[in-house]
N, C-alpha and C. Protein backbone atom coordinates (compact mmCIF):
# COMPACT_ATOMS: atom_id res chain seq x y z
N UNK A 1 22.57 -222.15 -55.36
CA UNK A 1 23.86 -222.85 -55.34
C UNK A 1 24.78 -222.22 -56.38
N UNK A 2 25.69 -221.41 -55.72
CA UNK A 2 26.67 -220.98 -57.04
C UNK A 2 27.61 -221.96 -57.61
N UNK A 3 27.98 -221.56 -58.56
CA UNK A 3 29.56 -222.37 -59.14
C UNK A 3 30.70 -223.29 -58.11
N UNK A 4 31.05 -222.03 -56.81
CA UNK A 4 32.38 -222.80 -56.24
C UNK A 4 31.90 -223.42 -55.34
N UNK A 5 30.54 -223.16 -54.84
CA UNK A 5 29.86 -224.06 -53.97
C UNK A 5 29.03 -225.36 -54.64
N UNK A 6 29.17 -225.47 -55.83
CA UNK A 6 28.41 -226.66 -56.43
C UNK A 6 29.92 -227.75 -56.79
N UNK A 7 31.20 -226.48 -56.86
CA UNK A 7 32.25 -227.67 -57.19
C UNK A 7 32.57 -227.95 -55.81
N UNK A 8 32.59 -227.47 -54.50
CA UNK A 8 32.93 -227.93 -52.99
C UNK A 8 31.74 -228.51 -52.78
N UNK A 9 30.77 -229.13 -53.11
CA UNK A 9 29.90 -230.29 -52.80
C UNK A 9 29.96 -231.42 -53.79
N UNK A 10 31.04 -231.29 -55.27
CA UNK A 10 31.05 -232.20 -56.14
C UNK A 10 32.29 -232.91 -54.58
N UNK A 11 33.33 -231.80 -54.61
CA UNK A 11 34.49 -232.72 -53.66
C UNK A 11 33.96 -233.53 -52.39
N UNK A 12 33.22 -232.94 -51.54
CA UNK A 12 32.72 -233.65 -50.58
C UNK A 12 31.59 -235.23 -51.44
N UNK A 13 30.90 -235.35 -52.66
CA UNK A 13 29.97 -236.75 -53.35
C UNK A 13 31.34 -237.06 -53.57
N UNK A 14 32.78 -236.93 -54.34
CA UNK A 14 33.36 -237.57 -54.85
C UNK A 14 33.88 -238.63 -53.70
N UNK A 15 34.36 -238.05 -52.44
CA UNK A 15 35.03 -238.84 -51.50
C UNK A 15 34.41 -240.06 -50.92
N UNK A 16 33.14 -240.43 -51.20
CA UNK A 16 32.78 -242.18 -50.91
C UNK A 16 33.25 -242.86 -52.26
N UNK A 17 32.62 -242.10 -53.46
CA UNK A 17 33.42 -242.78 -54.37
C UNK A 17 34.59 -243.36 -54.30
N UNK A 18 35.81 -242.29 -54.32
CA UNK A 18 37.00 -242.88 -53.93
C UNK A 18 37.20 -243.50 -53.55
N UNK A 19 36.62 -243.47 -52.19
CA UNK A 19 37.12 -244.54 -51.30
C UNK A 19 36.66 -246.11 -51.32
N UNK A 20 35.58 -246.12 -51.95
CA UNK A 20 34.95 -247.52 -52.37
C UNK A 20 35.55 -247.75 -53.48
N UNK A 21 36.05 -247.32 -54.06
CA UNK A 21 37.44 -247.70 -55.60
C UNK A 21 38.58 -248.32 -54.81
N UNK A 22 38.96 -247.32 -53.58
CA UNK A 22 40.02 -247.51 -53.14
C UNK A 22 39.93 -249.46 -52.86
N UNK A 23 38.58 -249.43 -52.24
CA UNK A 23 38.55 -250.84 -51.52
C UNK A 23 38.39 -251.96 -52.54
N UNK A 24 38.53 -251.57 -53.15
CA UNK A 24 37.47 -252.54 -54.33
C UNK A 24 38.82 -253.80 -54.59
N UNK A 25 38.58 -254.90 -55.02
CA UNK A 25 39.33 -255.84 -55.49
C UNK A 25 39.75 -256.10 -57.08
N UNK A 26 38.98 -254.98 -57.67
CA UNK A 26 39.35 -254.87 -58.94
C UNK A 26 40.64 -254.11 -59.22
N UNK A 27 41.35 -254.18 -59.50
CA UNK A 27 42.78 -253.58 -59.80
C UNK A 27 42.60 -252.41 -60.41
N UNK A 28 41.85 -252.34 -61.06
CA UNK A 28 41.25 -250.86 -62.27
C UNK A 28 40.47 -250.35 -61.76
N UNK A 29 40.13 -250.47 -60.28
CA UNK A 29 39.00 -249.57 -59.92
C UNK A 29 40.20 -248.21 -59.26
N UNK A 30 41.09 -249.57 -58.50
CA UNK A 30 42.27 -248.50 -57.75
C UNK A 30 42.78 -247.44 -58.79
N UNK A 31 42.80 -247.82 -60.02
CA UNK A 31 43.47 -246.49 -60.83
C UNK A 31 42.40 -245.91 -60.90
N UNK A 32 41.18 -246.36 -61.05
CA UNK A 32 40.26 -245.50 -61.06
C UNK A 32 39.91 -244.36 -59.58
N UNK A 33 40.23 -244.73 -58.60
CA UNK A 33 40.26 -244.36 -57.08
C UNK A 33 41.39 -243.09 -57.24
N UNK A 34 42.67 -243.62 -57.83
CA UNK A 34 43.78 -242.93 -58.10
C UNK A 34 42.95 -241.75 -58.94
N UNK A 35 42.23 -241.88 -59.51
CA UNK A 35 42.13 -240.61 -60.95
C UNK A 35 40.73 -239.79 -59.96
N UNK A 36 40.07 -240.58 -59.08
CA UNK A 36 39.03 -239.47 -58.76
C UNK A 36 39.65 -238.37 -57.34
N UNK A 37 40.35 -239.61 -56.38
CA UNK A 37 40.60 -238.48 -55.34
C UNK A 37 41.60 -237.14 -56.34
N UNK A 38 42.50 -237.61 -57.44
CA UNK A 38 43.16 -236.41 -58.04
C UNK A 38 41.79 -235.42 -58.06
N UNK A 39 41.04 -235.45 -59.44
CA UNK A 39 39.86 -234.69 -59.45
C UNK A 39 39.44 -233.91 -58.53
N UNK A 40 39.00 -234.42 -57.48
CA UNK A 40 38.49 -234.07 -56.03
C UNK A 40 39.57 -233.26 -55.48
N UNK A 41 40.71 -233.12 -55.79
CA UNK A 41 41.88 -232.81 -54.78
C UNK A 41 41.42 -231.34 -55.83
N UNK A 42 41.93 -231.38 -56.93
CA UNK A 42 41.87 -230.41 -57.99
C UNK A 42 40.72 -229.18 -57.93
N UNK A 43 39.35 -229.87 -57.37
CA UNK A 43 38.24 -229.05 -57.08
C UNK A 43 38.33 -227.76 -55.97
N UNK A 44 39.30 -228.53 -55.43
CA UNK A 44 39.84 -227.54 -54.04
C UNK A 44 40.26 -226.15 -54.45
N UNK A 45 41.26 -226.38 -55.55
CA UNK A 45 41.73 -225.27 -56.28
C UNK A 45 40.97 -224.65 -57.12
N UNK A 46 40.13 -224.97 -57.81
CA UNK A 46 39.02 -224.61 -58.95
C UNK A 46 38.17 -223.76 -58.01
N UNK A 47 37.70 -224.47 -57.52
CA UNK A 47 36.30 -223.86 -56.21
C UNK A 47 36.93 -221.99 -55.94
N UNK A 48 38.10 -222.29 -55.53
CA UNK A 48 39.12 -220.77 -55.17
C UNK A 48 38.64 -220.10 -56.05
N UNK A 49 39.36 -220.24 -57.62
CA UNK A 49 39.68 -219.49 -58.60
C UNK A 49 37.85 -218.97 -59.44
N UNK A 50 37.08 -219.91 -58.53
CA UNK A 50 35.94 -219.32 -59.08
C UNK A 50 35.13 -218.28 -58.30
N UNK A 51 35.37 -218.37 -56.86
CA UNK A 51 35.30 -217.60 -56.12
C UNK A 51 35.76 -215.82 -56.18
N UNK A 52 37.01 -216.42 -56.55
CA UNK A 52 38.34 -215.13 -56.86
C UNK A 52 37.15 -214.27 -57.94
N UNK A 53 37.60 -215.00 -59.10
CA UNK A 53 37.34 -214.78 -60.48
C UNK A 53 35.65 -213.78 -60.39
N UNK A 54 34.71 -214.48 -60.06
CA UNK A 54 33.22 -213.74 -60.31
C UNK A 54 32.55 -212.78 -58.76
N UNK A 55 34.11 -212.83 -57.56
CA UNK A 55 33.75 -212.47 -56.35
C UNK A 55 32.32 -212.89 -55.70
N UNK A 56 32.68 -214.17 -55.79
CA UNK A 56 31.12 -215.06 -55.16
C UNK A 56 31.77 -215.53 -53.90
N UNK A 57 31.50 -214.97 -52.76
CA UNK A 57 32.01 -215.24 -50.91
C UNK A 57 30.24 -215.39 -50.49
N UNK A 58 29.92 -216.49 -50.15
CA UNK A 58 28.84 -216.88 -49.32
C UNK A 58 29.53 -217.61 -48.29
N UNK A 59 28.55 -217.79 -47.13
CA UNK A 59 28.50 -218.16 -45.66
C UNK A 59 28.69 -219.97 -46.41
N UNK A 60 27.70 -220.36 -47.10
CA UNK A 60 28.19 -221.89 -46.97
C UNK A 60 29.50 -222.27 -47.87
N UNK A 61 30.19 -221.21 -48.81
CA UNK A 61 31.61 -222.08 -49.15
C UNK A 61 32.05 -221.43 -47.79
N UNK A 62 32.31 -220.74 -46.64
CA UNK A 62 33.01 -220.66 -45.96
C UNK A 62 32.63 -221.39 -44.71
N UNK A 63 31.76 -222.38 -44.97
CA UNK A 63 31.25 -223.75 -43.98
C UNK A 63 31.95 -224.58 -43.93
N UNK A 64 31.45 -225.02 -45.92
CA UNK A 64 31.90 -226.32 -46.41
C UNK A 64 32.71 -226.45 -47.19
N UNK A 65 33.62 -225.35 -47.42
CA UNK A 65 34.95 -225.46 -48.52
C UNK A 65 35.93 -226.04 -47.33
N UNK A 66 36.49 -225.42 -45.96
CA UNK A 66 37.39 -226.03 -45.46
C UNK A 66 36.60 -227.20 -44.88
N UNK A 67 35.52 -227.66 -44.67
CA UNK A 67 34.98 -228.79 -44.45
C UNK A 67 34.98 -229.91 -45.47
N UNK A 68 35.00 -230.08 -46.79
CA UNK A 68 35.42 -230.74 -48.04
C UNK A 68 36.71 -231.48 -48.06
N UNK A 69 37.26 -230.26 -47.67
CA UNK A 69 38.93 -230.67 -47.63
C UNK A 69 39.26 -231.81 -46.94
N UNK A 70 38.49 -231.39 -45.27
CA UNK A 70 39.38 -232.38 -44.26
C UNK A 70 38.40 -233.69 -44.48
N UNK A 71 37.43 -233.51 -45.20
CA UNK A 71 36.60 -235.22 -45.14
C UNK A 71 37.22 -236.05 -46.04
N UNK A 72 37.82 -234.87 -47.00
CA UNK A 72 38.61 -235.81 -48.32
C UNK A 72 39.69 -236.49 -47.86
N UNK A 73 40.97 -236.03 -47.26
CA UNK A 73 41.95 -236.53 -46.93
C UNK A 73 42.06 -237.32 -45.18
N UNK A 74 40.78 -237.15 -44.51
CA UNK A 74 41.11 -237.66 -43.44
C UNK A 74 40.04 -239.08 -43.97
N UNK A 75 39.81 -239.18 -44.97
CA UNK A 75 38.67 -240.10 -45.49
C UNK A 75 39.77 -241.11 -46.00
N UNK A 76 40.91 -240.45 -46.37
CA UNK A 76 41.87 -241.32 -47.06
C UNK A 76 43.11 -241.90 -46.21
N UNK A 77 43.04 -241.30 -45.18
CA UNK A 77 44.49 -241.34 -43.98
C UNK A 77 43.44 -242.51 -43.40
N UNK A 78 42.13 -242.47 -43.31
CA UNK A 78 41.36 -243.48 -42.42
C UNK A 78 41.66 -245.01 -43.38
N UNK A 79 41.53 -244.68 -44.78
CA UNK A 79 41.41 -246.17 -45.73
C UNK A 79 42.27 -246.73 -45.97
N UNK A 80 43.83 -245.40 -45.54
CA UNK A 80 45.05 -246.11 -45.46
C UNK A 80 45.50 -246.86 -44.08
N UNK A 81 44.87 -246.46 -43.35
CA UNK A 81 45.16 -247.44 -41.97
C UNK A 81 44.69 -248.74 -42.23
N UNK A 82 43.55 -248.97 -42.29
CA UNK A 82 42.63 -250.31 -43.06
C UNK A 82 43.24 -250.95 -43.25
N UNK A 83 44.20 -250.43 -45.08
CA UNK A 83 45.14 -250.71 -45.77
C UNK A 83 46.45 -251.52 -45.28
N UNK A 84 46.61 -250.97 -44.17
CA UNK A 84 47.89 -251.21 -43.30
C UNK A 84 49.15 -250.17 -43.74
N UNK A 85 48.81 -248.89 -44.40
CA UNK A 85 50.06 -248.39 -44.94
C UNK A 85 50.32 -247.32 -43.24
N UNK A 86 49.57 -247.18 -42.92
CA UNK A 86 49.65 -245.81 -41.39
C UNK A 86 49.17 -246.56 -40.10
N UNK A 87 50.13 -245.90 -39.39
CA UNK A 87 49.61 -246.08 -38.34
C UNK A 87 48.43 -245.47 -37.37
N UNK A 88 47.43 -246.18 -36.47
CA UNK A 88 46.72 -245.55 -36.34
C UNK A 88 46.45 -244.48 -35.54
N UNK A 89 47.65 -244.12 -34.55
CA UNK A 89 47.95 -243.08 -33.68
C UNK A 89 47.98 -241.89 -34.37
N UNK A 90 48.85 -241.54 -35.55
CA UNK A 90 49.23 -241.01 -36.65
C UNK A 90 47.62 -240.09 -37.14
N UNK A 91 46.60 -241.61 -37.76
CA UNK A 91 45.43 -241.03 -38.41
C UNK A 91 44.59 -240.62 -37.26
N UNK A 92 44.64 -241.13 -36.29
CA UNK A 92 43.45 -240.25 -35.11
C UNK A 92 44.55 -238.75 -34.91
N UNK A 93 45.77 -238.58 -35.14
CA UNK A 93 46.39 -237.18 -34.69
C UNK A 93 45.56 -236.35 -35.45
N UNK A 94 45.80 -236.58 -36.35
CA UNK A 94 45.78 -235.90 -37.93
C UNK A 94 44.14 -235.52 -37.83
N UNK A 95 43.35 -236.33 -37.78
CA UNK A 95 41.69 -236.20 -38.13
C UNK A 95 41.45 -235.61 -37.25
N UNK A 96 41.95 -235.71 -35.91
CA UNK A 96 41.75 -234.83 -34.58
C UNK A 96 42.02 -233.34 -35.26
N UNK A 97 43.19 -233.13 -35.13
CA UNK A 97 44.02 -231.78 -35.09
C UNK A 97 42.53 -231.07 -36.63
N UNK A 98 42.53 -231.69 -37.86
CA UNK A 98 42.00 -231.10 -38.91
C UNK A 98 40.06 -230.73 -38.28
N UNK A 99 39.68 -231.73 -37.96
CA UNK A 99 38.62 -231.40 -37.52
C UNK A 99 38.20 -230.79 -36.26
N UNK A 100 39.23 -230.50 -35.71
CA UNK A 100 39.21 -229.57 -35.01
C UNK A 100 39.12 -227.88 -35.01
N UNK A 101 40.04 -227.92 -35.87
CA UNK A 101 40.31 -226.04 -36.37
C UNK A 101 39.31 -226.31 -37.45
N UNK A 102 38.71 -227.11 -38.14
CA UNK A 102 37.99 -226.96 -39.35
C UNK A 102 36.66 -225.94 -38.27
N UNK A 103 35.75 -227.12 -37.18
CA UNK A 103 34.91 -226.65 -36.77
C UNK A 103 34.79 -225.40 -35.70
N UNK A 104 36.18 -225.04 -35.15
CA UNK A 104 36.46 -223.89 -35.00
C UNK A 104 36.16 -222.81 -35.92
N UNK A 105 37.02 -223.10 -36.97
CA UNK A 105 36.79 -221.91 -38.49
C UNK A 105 35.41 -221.93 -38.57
N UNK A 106 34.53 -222.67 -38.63
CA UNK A 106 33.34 -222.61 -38.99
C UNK A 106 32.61 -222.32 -38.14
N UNK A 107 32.46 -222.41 -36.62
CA UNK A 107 32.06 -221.88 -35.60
C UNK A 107 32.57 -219.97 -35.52
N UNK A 108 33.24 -219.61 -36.24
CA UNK A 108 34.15 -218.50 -35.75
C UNK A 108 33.56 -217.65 -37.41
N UNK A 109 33.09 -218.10 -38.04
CA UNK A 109 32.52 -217.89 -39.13
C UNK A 109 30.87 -217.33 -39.10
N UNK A 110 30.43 -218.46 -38.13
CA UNK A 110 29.14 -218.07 -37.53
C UNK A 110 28.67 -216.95 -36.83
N UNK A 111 29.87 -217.00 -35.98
CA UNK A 111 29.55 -216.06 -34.82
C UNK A 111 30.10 -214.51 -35.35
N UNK A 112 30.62 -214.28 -36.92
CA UNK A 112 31.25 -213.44 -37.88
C UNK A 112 32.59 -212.70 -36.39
N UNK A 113 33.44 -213.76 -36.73
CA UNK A 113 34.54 -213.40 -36.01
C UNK A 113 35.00 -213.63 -37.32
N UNK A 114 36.97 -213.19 -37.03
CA UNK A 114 37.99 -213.33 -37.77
C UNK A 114 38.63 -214.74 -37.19
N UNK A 115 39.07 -215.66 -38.34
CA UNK A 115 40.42 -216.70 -37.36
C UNK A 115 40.84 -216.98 -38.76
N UNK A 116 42.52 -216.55 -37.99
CA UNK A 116 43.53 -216.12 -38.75
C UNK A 116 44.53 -217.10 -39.59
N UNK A 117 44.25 -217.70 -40.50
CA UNK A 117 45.19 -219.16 -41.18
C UNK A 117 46.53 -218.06 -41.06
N UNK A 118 47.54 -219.78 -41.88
CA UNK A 118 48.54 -219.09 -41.98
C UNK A 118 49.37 -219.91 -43.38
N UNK A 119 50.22 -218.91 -43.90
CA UNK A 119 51.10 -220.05 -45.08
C UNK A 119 51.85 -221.30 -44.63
N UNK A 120 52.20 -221.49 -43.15
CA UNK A 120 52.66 -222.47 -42.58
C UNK A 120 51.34 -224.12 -43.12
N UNK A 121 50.18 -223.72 -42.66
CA UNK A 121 48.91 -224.33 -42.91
C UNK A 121 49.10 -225.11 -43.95
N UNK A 122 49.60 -224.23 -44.66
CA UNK A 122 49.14 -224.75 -46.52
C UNK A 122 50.27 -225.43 -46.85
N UNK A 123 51.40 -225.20 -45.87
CA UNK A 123 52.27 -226.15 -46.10
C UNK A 123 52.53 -228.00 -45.57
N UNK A 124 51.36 -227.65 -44.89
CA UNK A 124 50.93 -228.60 -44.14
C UNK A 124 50.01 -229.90 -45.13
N UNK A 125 49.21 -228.64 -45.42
CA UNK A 125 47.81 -229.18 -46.43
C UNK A 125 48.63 -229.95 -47.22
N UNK A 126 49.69 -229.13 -48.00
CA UNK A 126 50.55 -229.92 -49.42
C UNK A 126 51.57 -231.43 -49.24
N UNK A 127 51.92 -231.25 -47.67
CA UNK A 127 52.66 -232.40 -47.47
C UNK A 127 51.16 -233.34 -47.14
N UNK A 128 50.65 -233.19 -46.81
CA UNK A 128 49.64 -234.40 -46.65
C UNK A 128 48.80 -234.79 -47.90
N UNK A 129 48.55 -233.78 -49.01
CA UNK A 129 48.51 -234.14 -50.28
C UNK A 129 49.78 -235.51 -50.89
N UNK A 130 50.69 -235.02 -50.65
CA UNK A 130 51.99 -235.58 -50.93
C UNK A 130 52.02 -237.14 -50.56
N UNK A 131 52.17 -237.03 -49.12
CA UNK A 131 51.80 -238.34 -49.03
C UNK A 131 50.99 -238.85 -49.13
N UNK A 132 49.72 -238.67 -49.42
CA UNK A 132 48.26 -239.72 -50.00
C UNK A 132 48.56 -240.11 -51.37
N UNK A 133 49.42 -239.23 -52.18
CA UNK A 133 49.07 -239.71 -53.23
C UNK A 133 50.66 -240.94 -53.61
N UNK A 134 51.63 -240.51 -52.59
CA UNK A 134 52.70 -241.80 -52.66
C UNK A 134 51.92 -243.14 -51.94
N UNK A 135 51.46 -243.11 -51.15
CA UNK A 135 50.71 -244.81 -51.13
C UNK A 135 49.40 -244.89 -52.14
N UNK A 136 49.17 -243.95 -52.44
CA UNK A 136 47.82 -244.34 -53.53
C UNK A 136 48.69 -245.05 -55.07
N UNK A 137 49.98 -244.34 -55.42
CA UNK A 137 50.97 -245.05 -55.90
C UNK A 137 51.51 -246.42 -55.70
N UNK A 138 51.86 -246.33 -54.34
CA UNK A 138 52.18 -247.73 -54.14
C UNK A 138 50.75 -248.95 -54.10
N UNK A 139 49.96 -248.40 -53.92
CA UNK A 139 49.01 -249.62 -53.73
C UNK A 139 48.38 -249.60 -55.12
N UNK A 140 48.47 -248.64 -56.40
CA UNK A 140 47.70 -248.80 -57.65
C UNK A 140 49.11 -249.93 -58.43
N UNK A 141 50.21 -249.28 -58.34
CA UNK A 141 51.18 -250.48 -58.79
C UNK A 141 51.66 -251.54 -58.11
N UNK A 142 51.26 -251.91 -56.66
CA UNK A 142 51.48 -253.01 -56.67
C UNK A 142 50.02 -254.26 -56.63
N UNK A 143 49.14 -253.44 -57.00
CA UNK A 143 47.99 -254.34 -57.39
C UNK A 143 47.65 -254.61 -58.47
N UNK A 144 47.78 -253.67 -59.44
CA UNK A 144 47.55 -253.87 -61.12
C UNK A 144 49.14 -254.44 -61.52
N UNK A 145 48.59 -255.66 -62.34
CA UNK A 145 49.48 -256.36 -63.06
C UNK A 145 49.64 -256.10 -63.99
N UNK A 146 49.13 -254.95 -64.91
CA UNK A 146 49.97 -254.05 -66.11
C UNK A 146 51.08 -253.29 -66.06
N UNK A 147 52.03 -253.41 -64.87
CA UNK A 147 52.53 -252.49 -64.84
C UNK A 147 53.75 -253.57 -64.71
N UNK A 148 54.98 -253.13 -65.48
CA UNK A 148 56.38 -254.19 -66.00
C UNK A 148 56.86 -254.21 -64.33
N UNK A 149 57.38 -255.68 -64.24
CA UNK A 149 57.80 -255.70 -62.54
C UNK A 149 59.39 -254.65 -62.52
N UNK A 150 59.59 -254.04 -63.54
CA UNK A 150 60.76 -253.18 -63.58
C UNK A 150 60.30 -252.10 -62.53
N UNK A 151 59.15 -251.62 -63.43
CA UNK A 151 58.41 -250.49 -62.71
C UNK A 151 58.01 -250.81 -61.24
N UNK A 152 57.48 -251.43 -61.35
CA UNK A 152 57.02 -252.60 -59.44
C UNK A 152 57.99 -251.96 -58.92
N UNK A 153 59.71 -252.65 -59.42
CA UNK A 153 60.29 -252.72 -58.06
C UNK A 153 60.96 -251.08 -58.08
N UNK A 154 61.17 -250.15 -58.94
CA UNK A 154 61.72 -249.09 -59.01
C UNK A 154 60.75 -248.09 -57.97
N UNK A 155 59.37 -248.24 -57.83
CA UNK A 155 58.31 -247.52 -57.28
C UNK A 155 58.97 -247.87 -56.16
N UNK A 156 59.18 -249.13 -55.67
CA UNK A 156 58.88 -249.79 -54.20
C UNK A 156 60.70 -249.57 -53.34
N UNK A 157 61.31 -249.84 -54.41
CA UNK A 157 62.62 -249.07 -54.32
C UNK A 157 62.74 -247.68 -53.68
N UNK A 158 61.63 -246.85 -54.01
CA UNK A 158 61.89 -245.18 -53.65
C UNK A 158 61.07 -245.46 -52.46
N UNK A 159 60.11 -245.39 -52.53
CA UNK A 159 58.54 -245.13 -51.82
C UNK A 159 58.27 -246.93 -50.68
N UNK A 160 60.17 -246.50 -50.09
CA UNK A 160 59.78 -247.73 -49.25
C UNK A 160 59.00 -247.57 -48.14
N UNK A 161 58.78 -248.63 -47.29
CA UNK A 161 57.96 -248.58 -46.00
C UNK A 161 58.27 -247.58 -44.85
N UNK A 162 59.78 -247.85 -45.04
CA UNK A 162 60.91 -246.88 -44.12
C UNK A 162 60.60 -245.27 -44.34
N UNK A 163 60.60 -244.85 -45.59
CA UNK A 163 59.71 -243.70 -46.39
C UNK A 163 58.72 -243.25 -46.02
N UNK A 164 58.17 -244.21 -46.09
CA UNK A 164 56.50 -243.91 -45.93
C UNK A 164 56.44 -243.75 -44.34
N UNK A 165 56.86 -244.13 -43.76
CA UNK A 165 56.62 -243.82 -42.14
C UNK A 165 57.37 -242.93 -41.23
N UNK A 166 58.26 -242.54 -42.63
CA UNK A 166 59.14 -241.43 -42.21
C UNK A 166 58.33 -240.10 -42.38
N UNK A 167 57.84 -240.16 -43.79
CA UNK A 167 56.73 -239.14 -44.45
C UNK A 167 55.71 -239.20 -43.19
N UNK A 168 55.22 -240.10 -43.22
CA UNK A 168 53.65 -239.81 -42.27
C UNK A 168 54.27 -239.30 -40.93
N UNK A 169 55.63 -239.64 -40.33
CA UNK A 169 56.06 -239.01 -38.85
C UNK A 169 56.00 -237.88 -39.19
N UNK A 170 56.58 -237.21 -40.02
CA UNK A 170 56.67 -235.47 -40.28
C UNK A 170 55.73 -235.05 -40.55
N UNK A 171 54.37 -235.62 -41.42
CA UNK A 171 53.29 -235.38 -41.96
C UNK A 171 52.43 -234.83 -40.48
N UNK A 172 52.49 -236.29 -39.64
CA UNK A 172 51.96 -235.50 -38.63
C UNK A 172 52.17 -234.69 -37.57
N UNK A 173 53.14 -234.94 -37.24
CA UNK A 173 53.71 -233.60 -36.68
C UNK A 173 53.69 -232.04 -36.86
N UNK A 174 53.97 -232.03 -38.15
CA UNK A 174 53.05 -230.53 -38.58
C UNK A 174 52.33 -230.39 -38.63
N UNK A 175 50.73 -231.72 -38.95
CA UNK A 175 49.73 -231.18 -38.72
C UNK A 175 49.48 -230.98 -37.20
N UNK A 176 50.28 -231.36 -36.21
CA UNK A 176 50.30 -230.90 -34.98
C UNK A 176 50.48 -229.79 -34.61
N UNK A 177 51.65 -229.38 -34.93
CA UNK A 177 52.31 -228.51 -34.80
C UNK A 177 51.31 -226.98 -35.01
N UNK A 178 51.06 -227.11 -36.39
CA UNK A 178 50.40 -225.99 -36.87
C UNK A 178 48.81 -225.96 -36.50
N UNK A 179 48.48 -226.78 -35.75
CA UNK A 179 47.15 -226.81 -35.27
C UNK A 179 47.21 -226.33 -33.63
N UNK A 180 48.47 -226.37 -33.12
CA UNK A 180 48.93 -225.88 -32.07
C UNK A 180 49.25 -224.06 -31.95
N UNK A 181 49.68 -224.26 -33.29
CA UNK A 181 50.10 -222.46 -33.67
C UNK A 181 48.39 -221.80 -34.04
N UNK A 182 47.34 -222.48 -34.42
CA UNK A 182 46.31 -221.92 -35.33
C UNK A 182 45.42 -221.59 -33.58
N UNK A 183 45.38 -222.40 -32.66
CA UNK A 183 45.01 -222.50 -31.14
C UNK A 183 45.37 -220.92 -30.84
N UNK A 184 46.89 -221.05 -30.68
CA UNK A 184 47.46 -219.98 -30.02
C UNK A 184 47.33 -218.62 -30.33
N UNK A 185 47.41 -218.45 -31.86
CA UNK A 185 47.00 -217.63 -32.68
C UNK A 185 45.88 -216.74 -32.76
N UNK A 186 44.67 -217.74 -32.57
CA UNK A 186 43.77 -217.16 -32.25
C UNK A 186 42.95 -217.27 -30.86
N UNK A 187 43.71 -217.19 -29.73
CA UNK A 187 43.48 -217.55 -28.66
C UNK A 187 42.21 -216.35 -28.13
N UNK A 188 42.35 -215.19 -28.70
CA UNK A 188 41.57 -214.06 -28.66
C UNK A 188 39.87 -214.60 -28.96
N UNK A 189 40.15 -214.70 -30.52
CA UNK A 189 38.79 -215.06 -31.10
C UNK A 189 38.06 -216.57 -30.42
N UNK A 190 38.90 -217.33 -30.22
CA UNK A 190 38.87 -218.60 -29.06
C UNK A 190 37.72 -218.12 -28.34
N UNK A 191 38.27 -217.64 -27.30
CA UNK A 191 38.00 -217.05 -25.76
C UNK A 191 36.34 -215.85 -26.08
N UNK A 192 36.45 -215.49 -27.22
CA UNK A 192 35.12 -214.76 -27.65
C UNK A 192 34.35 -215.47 -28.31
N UNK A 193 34.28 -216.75 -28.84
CA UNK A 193 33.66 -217.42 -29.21
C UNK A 193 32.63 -218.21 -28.08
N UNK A 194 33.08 -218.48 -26.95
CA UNK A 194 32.64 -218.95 -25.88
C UNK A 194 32.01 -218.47 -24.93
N UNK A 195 31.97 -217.02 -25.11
CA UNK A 195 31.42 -216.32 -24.12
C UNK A 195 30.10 -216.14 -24.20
């Protein structure tokens, strides 16, 4: 077990955590929920730079590094439906479209083909970062009562509902979108994968 593969299996243990913080009725667990999916999000990037850094490329970070990812945030698009912050058309798009090209990549990995990401992707990845962590906001301040109702209503002021469902329409749509382009893209390696 190397380094970036021991921190892409810390991200994949952290995500029940989270999410059982997330649920929890303790008000301080949610900041606590708030501080681990950060962590976990952060590993994503670490895992890279350790990779980069000591040129350690094995077959299982290129399993379970983009596999980490999509359990983390489609783990969280699922706890926000629960929640009532998303809708659920929205989180089945999204978990569809991600676990889809995930097990592609990893099927296409196997079979030592090429499939080709793109910077569009990552722009994708970052808006859906984006919005997990504005309702993980809204639901850590409007459940903990340490926080001055100044602050309450200034959060709830920005990061309204109208917001938030504006964010998740665009959110998913690109992850449509670009899961549509990642299809087409590699329609080659596709079609040789199956044969």
């Amino acid at each position: 077990m190397t380094p970036p593969n021991t921190v892409t299996l810390l991200r994949i243990l952290l995500t029940p955590i989270f999410i059982g913080l997330l649920f929890s009725s303790d008000p301080l667990n949610k900041q606590f929920a708030f501080a681990v999916f950060t962590i976990a999000a952060l590993t994503d990037w670490y895992d890279g730079i350790l990779a980069r850094r000591y040129g350690i490329i094995s077959r299982f970070g290129k399993f379970f590094d983009p596999l980490a990812d999509k359990i983390l945030t489609s783990t969280a698009f699922i706890g926000f439906y629960f929640l009532g912050y998303v809708k659920l058309w929205m989180v089945v798009a999204i978990v569809f479209r991600d676990l889809l090209i995930t097990i592609l990549r990893m099927y296409s990995e196997y079979k030592n083909q090429q499939f080709d990401t793109s910077n569009f992707a990552k722009t994708k990845t970052a808006l859906q970062l984006l919005i997990i962590y504005f309702i993980l906001l809204i639901e850590v301040i409007n459940s903990t009562t340490t926080y001055s109702n100044t602050i309450r209503a200034e959060v709830n002021s920005i990061l309204t509902p109208f917001v938030i469902e504006l964010s998740m329409w665009i959110t998913t749509l690109l992850t449509v979108v670009t899961g549509i382009f990642y299809l087409v893209n590699n329609r080659k390696t596709i079609s040789l994968l199956f044969k």
